[in-house]
PDB file of N, CA and C in Angstrom:
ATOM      1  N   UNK A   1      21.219 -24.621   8.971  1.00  0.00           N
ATOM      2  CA  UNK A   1      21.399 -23.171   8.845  1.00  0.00           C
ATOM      3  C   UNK A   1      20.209 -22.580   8.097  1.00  0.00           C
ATOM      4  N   UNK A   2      19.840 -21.703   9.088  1.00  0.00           N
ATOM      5  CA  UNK A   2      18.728 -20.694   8.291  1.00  0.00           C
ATOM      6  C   UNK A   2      19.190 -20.036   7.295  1.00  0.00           C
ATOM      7  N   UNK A   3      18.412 -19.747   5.918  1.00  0.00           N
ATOM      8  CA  UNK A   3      18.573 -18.371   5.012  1.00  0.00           C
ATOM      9  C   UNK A   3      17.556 -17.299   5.106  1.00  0.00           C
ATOM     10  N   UNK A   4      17.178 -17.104   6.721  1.00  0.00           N
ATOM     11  CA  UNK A   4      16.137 -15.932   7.353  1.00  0.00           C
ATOM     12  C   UNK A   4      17.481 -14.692   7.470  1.00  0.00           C
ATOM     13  N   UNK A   5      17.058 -13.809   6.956  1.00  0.00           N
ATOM     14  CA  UNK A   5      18.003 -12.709   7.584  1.00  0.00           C
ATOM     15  C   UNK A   5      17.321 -11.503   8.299  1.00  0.00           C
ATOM     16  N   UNK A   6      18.112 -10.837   8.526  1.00  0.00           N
ATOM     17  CA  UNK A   6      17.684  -9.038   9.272  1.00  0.00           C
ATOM     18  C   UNK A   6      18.192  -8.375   8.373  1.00  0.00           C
ATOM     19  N   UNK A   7      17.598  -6.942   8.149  1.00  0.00           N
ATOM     20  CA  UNK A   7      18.173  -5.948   7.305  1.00  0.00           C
ATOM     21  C   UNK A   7      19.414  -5.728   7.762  1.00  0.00           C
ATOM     22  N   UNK A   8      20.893  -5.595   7.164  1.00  0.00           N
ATOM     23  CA  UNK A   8      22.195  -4.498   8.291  1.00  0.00           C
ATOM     24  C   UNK A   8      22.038  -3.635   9.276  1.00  0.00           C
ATOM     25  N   UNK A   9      23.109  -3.756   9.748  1.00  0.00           N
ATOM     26  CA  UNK A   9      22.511  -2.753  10.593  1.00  0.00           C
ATOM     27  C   UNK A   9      23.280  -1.496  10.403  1.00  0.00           C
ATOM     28  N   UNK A  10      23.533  -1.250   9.261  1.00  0.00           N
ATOM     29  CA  UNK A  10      24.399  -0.021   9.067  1.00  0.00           C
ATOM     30  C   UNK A  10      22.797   1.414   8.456  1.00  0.00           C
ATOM     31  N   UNK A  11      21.842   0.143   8.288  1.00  0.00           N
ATOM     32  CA  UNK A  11      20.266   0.975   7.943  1.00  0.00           C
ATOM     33  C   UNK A  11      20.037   1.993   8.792  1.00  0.00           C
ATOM     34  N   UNK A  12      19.365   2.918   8.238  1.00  0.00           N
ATOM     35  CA  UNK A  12      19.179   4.374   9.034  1.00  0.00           C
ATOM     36  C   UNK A  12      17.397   3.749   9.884  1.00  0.00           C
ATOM     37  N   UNK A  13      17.100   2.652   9.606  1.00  0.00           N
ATOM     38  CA  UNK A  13      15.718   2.355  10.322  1.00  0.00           C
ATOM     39  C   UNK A  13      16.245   2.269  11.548  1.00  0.00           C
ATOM     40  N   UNK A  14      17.326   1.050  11.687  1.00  0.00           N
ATOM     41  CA  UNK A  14      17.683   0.679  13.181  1.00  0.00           C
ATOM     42  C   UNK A  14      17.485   2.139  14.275  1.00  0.00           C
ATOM     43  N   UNK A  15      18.457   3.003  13.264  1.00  0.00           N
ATOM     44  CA  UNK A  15      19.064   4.022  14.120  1.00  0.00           C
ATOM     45  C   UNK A  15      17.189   4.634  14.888  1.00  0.00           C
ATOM     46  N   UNK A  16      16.437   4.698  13.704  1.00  0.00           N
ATOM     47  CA  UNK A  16      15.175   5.438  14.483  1.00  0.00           C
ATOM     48  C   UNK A  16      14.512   4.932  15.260  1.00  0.00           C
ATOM     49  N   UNK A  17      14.339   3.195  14.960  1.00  0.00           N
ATOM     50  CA  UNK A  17      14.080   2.613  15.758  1.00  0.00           C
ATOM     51  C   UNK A  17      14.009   2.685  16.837  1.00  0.00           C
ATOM     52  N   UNK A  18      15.308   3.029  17.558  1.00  0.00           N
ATOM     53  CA  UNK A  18      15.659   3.172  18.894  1.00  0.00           C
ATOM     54  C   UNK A  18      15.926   4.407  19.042  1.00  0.00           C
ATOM     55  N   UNK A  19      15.560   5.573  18.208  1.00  0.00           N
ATOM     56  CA  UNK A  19      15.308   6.979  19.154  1.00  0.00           C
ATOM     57  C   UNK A  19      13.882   7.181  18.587  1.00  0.00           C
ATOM     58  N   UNK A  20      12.910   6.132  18.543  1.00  0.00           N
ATOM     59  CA  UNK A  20      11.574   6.443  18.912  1.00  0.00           C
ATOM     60  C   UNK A  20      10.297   6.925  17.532  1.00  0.00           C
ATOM     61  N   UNK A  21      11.778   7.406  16.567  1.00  0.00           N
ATOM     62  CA  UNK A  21      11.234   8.139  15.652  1.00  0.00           C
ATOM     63  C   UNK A  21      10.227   7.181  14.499  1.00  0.00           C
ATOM     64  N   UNK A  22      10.512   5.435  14.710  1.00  0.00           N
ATOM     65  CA  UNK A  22       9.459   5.010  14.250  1.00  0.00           C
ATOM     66  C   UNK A  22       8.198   4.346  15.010  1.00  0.00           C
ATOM     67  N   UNK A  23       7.353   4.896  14.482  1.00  0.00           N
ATOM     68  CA  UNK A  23       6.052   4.070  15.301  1.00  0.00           C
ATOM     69  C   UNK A  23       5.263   3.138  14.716  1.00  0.00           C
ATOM     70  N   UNK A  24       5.532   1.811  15.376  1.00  0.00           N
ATOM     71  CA  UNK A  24       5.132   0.233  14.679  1.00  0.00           C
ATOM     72  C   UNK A  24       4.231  -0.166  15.517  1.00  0.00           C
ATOM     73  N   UNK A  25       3.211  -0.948  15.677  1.00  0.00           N
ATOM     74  CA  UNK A  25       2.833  -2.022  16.476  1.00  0.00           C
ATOM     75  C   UNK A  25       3.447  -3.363  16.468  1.00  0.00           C
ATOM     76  N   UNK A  26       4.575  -3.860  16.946  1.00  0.00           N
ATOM     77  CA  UNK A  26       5.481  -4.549  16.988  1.00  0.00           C
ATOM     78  C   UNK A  26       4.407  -6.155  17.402  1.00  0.00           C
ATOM     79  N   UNK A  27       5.042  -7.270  16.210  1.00  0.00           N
ATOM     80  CA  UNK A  27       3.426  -8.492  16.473  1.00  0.00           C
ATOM     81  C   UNK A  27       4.680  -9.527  17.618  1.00  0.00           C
ATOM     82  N   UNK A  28       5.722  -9.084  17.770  1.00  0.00           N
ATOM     83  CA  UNK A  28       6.581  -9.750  18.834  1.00  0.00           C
ATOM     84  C   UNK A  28       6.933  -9.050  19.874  1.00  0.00           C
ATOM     85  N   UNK A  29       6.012  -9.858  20.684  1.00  0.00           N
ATOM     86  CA  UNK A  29       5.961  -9.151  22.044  1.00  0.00           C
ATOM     87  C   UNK A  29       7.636  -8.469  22.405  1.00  0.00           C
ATOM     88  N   UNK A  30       8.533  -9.829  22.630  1.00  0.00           N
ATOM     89  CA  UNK A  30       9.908  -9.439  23.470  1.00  0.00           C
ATOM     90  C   UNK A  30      10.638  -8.631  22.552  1.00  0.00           C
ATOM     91  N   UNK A  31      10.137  -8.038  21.511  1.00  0.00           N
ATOM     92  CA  UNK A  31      10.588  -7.082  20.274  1.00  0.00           C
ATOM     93  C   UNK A  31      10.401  -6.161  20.542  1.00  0.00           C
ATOM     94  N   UNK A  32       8.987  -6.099  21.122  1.00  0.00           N
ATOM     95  CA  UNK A  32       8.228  -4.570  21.411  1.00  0.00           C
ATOM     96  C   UNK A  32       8.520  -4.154  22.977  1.00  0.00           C
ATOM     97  N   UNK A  33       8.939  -5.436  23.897  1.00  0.00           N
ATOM     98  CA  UNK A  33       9.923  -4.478  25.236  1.00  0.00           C
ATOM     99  C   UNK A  33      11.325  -4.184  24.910  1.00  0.00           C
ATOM    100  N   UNK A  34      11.641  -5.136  23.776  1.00  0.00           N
ATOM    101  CA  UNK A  34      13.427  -4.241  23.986  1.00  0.00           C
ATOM    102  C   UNK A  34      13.144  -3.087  23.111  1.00  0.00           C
ATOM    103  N   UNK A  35      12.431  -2.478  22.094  1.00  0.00           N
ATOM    104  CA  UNK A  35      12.520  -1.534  21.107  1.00  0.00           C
ATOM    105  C   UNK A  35      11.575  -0.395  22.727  1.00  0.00           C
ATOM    106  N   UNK A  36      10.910  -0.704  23.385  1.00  0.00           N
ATOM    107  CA  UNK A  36      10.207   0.453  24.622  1.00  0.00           C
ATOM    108  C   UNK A  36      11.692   0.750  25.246  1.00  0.00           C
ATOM    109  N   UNK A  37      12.314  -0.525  25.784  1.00  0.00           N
ATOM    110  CA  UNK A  37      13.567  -0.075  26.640  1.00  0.00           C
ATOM    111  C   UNK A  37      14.562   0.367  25.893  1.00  0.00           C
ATOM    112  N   UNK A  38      15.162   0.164  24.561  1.00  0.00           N
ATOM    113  CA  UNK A  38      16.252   1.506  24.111  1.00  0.00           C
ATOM    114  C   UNK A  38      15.577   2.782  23.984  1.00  0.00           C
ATOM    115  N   UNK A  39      14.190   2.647  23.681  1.00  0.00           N
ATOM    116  CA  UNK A  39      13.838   4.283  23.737  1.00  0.00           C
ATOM    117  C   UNK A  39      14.183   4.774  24.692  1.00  0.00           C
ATOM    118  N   UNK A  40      13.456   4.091  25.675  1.00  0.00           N
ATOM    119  CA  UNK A  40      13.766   4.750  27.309  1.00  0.00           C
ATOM    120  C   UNK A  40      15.174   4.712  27.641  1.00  0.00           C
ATOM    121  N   UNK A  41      16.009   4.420  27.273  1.00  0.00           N
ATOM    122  CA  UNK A  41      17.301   4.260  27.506  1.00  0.00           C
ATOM    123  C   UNK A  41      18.419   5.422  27.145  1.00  0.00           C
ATOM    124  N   UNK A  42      17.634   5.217  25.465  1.00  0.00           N
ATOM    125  CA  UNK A  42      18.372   6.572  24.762  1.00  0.00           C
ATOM    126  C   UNK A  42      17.968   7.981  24.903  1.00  0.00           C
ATOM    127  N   UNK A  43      16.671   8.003  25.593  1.00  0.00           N
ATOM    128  CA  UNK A  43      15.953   9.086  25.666  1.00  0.00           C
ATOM    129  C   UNK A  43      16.607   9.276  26.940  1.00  0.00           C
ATOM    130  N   UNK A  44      16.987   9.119  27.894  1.00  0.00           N
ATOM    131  CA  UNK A  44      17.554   9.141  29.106  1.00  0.00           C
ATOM    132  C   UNK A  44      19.179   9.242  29.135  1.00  0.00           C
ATOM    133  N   UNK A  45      19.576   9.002  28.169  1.00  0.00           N
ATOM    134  CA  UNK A  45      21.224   8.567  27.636  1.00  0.00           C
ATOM    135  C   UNK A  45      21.406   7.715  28.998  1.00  0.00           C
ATOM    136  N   UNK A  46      20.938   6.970  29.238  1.00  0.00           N
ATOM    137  CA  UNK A  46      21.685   5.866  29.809  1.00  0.00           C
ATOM    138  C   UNK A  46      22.665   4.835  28.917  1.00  0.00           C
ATOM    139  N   UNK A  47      22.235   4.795  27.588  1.00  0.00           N
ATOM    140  CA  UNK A  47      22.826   4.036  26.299  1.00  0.00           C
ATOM    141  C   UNK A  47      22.972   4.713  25.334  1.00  0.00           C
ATOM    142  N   UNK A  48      23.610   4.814  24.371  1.00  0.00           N
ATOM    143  CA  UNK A  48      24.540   5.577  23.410  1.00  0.00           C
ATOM    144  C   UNK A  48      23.592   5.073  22.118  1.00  0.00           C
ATOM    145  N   UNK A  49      22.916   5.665  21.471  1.00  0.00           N
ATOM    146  CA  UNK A  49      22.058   5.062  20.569  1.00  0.00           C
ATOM    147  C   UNK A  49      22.922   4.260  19.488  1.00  0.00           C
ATOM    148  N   UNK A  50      24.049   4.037  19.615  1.00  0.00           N
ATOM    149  CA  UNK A  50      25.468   2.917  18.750  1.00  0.00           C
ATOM    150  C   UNK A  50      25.353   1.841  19.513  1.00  0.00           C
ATOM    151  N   UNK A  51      24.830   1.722  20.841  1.00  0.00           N
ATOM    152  CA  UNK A  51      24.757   0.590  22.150  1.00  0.00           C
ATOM    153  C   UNK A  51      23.517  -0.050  21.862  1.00  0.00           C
ATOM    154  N   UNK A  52      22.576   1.205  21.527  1.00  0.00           N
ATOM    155  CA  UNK A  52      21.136   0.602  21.818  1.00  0.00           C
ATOM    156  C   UNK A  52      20.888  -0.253  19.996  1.00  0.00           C
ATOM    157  N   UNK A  53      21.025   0.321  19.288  1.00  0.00           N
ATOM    158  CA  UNK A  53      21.374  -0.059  17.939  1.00  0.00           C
ATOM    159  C   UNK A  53      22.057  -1.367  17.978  1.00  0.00           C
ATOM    160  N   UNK A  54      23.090  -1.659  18.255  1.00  0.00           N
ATOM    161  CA  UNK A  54      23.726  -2.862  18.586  1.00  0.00           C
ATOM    162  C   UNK A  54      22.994  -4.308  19.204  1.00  0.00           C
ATOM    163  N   UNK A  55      22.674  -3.711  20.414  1.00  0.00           N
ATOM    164  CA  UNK A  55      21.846  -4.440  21.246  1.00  0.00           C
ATOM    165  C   UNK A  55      20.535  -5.234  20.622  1.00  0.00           C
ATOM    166  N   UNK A  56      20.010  -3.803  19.895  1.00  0.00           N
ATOM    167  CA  UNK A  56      18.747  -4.570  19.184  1.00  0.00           C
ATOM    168  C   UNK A  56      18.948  -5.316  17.615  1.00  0.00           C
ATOM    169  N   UNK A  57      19.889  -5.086  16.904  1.00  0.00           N
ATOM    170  CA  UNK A  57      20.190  -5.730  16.135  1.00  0.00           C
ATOM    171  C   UNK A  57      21.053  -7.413  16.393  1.00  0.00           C
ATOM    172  N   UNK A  58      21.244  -7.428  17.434  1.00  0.00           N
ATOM    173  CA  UNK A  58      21.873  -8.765  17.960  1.00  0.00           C
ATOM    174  C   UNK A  58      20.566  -9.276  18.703  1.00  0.00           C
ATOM    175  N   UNK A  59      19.952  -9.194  19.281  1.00  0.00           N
ATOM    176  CA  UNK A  59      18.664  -9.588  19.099  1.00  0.00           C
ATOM    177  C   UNK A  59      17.749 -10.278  18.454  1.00  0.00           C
ATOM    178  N   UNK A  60      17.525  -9.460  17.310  1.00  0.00           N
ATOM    179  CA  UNK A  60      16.693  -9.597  16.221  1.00  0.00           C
ATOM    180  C   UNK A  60      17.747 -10.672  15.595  1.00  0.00           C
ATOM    181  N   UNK A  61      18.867 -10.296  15.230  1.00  0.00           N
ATOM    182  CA  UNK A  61      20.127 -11.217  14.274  1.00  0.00           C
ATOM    183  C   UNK A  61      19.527 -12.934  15.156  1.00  0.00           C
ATOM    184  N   UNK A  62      19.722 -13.135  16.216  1.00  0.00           N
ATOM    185  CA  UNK A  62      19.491 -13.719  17.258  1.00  0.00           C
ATOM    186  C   UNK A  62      18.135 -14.935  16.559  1.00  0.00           C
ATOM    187  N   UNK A  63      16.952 -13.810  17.183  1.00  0.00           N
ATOM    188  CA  UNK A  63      15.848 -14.368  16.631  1.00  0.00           C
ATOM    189  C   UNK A  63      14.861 -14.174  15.389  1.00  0.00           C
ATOM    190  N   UNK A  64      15.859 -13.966  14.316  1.00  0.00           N
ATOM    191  CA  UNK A  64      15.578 -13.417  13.223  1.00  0.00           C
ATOM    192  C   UNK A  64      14.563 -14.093  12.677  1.00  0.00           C
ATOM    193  N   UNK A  65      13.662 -15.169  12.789  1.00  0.00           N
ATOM    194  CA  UNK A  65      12.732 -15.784  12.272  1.00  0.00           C
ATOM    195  C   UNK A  65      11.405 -15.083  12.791  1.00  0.00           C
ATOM    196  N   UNK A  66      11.715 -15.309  14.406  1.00  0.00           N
ATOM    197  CA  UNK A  66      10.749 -14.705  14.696  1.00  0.00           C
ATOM    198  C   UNK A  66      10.228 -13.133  14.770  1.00  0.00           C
ATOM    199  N   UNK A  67      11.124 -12.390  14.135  1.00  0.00           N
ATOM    200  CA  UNK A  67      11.004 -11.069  14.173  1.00  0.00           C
ATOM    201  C   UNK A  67      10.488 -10.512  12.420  1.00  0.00           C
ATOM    202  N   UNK A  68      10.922 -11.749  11.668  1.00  0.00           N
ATOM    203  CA  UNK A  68      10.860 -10.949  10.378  1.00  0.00           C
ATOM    204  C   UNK A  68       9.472 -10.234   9.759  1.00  0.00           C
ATOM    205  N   UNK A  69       8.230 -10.591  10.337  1.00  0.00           N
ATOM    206  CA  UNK A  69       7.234  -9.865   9.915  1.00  0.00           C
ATOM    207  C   UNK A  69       7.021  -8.302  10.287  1.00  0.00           C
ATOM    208  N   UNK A  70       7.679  -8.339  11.626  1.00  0.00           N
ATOM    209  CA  UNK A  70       7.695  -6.846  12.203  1.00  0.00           C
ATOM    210  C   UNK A  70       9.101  -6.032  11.167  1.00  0.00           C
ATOM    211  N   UNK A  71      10.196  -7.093  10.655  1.00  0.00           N
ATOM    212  CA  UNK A  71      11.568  -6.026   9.959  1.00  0.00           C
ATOM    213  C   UNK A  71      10.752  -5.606   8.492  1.00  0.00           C
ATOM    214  N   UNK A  72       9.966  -6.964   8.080  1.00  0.00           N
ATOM    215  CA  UNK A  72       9.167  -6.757   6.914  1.00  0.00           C
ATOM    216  C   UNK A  72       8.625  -5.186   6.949  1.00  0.00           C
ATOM    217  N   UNK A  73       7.763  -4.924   7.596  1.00  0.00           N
ATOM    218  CA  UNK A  73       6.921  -4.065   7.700  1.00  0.00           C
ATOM    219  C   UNK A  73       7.599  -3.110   7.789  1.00  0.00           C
ATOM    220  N   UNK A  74       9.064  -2.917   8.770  1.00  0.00           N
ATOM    221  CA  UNK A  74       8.971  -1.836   9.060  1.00  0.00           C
ATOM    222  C   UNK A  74      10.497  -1.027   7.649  1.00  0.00           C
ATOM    223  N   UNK A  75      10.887  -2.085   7.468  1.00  0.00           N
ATOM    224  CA  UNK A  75      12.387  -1.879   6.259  1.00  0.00           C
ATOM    225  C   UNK A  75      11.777  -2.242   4.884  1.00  0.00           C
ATOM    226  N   UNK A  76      10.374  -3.165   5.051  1.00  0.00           N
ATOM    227  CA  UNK A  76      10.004  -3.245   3.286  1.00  0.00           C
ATOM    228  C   UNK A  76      11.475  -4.187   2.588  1.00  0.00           C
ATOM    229  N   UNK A  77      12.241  -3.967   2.336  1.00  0.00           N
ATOM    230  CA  UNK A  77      13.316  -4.774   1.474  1.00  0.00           C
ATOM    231  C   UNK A  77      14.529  -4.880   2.011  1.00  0.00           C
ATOM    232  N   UNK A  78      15.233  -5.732   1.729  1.00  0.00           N
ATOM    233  CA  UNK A  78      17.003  -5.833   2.479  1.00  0.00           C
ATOM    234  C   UNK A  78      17.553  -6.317   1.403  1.00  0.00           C
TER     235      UNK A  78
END
């Protein structure tokens, strides 16, 4: 068992995350197409930004090792 974590996702980052409002250069690639596709998703309401939020936090929860330099950067502390 890893002791890598993700910030909660009850964080107001997630939420901007996925309506666009933050702008990262994401250093994980398959990070930086799912965070393009909830934009496009939520920007379209095809997904409920509570869906798209979800989605990408199970993800990241997922591959939380490999994501933590991009949560670093973009949450600073958890």
């Amino acid at each position: 068992m890893s002791n890598v974590t993700i910030p909660p996702i009850d964080r107001i980052e997630w939420r901007k995350i996925v309506e666009g409002e933050i702008d990262h250069n994401y250093s994980n690639f398959v990070l930086q197409m799912k965070v393009h596709q909830a934009n496009k998703d939520v920007a379209s309401n095809t997904v409920s930004v509570s869906d798209a939020v979800k989605s990408l936090y199970e993800i990241c929860d997922k591959y939380a090792l490999a994501v933590q330099n991009d949560c670093k950067l973009i949450f600073k502390t958890w």
